[in-house]
N, C-alpha and C. Protein backbone atom coordinates (compact mmCIF):
# COMPACT_ATOMS: atom_id res chain seq x y z
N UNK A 1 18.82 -23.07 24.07
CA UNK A 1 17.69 -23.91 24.35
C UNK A 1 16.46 -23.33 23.65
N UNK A 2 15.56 -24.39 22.88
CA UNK A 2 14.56 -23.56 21.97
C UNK A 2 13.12 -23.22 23.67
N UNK A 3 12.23 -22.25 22.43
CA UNK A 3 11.47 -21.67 23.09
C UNK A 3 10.37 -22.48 22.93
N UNK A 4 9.48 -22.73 23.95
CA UNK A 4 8.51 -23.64 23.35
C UNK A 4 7.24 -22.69 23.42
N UNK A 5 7.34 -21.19 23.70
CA UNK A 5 5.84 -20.36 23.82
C UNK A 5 5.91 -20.38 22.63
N UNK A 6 4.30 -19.19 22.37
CA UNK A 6 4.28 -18.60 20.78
C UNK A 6 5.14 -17.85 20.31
N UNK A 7 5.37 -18.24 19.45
CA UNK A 7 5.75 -17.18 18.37
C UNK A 7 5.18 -15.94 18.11
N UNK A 8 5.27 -14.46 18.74
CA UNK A 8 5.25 -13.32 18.37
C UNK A 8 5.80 -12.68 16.93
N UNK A 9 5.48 -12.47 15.97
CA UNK A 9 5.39 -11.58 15.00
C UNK A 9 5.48 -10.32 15.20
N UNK A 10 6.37 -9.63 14.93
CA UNK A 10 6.28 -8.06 15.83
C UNK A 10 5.54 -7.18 14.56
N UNK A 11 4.70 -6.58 14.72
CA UNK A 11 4.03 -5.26 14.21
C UNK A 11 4.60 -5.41 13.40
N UNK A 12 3.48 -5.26 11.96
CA UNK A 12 4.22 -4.46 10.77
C UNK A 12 5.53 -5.37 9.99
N UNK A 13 5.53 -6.71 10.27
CA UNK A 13 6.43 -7.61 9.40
C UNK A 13 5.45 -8.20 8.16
N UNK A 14 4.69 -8.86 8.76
CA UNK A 14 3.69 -9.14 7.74
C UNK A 14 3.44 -8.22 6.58
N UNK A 15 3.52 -7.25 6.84
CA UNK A 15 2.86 -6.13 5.75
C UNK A 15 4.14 -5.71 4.95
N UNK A 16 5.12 -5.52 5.98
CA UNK A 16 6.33 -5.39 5.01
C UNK A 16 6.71 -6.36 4.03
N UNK A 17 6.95 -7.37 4.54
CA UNK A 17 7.22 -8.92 3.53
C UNK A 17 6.15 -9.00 2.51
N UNK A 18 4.57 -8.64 2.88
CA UNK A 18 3.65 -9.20 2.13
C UNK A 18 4.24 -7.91 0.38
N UNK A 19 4.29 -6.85 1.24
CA UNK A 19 4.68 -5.62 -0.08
C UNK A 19 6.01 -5.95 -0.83
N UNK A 20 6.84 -6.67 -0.15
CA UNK A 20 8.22 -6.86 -0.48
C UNK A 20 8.24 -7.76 -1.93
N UNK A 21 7.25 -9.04 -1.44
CA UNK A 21 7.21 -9.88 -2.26
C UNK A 21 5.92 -9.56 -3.41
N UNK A 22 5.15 -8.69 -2.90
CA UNK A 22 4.62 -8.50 -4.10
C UNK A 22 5.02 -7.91 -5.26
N UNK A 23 6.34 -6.90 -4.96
CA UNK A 23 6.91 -6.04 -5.71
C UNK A 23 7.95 -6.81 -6.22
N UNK A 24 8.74 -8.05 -5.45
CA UNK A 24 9.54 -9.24 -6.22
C UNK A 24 8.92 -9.52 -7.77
N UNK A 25 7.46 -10.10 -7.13
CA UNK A 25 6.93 -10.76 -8.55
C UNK A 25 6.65 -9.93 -9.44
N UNK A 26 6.05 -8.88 -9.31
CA UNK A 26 6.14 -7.29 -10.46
C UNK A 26 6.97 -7.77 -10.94
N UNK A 27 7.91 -6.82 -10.30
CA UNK A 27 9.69 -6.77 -11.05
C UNK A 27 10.33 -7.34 -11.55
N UNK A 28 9.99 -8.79 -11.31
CA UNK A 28 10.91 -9.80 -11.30
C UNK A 28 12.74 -9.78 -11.60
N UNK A 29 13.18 -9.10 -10.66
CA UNK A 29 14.55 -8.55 -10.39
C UNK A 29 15.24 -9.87 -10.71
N UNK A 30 16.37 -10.05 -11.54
CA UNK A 30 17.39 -10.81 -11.57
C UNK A 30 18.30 -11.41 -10.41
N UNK A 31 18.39 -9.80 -9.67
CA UNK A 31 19.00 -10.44 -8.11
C UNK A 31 17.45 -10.07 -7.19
N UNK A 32 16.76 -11.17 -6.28
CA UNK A 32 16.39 -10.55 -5.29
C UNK A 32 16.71 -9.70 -4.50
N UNK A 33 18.48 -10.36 -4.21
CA UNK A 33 18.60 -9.66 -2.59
C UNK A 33 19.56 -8.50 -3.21
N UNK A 34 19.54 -7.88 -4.29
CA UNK A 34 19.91 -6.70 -4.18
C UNK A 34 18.61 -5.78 -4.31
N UNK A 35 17.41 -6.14 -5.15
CA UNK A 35 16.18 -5.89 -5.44
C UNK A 35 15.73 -5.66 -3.88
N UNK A 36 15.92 -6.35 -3.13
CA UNK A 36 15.42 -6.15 -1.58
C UNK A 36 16.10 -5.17 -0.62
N UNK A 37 17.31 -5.38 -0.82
CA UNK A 37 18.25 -4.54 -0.24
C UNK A 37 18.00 -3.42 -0.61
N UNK A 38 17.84 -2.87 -1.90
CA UNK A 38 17.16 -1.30 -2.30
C UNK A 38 16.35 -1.22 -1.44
N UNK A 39 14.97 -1.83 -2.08
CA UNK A 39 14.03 -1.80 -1.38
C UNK A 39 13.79 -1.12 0.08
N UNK A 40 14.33 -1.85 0.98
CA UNK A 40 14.39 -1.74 2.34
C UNK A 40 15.10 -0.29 2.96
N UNK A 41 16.28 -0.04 1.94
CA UNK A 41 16.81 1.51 2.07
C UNK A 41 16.07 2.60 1.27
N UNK A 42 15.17 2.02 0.32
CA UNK A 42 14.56 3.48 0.17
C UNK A 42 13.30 3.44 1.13
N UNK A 43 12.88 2.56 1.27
CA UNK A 43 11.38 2.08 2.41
C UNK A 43 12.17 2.99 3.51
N UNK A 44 13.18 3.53 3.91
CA UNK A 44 13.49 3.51 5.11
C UNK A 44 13.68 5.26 5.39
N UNK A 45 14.49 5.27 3.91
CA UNK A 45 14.57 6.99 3.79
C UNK A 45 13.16 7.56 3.76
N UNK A 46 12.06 6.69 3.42
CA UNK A 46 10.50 7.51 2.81
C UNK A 46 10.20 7.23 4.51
N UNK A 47 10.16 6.18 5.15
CA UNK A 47 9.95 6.47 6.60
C UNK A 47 10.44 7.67 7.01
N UNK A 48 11.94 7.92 7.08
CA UNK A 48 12.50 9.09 7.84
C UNK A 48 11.60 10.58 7.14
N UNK A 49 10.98 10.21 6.16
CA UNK A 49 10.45 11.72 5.42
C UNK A 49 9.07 12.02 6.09
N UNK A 50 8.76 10.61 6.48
CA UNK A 50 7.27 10.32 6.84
C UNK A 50 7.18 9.68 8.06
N UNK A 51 7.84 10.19 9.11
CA UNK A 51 7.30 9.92 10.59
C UNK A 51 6.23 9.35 10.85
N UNK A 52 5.27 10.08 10.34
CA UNK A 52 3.98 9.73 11.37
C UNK A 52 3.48 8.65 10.88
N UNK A 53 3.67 8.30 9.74
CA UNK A 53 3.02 7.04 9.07
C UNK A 53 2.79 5.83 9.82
N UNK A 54 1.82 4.68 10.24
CA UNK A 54 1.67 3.73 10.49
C UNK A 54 2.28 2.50 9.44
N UNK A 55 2.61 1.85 9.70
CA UNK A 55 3.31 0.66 8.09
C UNK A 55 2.35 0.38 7.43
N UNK A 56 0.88 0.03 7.46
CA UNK A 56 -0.05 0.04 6.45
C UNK A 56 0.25 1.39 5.64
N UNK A 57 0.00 2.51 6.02
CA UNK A 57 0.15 3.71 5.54
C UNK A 57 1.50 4.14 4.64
N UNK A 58 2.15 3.68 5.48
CA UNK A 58 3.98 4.38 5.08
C UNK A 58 3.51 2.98 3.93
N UNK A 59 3.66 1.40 3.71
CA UNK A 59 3.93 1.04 2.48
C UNK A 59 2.95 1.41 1.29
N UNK A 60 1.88 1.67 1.58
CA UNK A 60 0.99 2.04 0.60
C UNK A 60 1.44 3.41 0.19
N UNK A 61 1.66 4.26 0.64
CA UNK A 61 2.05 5.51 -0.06
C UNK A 61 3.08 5.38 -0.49
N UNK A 62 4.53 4.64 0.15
CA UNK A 62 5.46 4.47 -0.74
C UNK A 62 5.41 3.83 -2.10
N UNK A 63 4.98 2.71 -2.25
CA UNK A 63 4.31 1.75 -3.48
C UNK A 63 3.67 2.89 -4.04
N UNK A 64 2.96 4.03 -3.94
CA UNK A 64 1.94 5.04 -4.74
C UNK A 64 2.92 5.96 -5.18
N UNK A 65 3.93 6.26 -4.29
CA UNK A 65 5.00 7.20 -4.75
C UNK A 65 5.99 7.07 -5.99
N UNK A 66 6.36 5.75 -5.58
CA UNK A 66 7.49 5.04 -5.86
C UNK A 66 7.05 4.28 -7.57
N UNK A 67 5.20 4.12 -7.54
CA UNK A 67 4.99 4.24 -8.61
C UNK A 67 5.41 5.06 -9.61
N UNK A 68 5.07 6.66 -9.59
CA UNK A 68 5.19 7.51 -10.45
C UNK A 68 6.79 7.55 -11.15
N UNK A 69 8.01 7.02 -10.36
CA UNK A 69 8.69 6.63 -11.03
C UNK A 69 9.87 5.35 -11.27
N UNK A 70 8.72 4.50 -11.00
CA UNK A 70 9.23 2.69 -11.16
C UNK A 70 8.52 1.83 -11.65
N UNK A 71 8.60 0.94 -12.01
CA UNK A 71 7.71 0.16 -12.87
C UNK A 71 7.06 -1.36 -11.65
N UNK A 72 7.21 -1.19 -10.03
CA UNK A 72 6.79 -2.16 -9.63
C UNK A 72 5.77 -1.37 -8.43
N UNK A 73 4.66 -0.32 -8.84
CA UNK A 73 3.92 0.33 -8.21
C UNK A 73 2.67 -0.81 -8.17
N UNK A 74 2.40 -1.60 -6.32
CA UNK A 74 1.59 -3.00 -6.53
C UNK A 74 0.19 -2.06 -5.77
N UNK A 75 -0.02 -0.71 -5.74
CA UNK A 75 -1.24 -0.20 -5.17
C UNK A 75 -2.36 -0.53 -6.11
């Protein structure tokens, strides 16, 4: 049975998707969803390196990192 409240957005999707797709159009990867699928596993290992990070924080430094050796650095 659908829900008829609001729609909650949980923390930190927005910002992920907004970085996701900005780094789509950079790149412009042949496959997205393998382009994403990386994505999301190295986003995840640089989390585990970087605990404390907030997701504003953790994607911006990753994108700054991930610059120095990739060609879809969107900082």
């Amino acid at each position: 049975m659908p829900s008829h409240g609001k729609l909650v957005v949980p923390d930190g999707l927005k910002t992920l998707l907004e970085a996701l797709g900005r780094a789509v159009v950079q790149e412009q990867p042949d496959n997205v969803h393998n382009f994403a699928s990386t994505y999301f596993v190295d986003l995840l290992q640089f989390r585990e390196a970087n605990p404390t990070l907030d997701v504003n924080e953790l994607v911006k430094l990753f994108h700054i990192t991930r610059g120095k050796d990739s060609q879809w650095c969107i900082i």
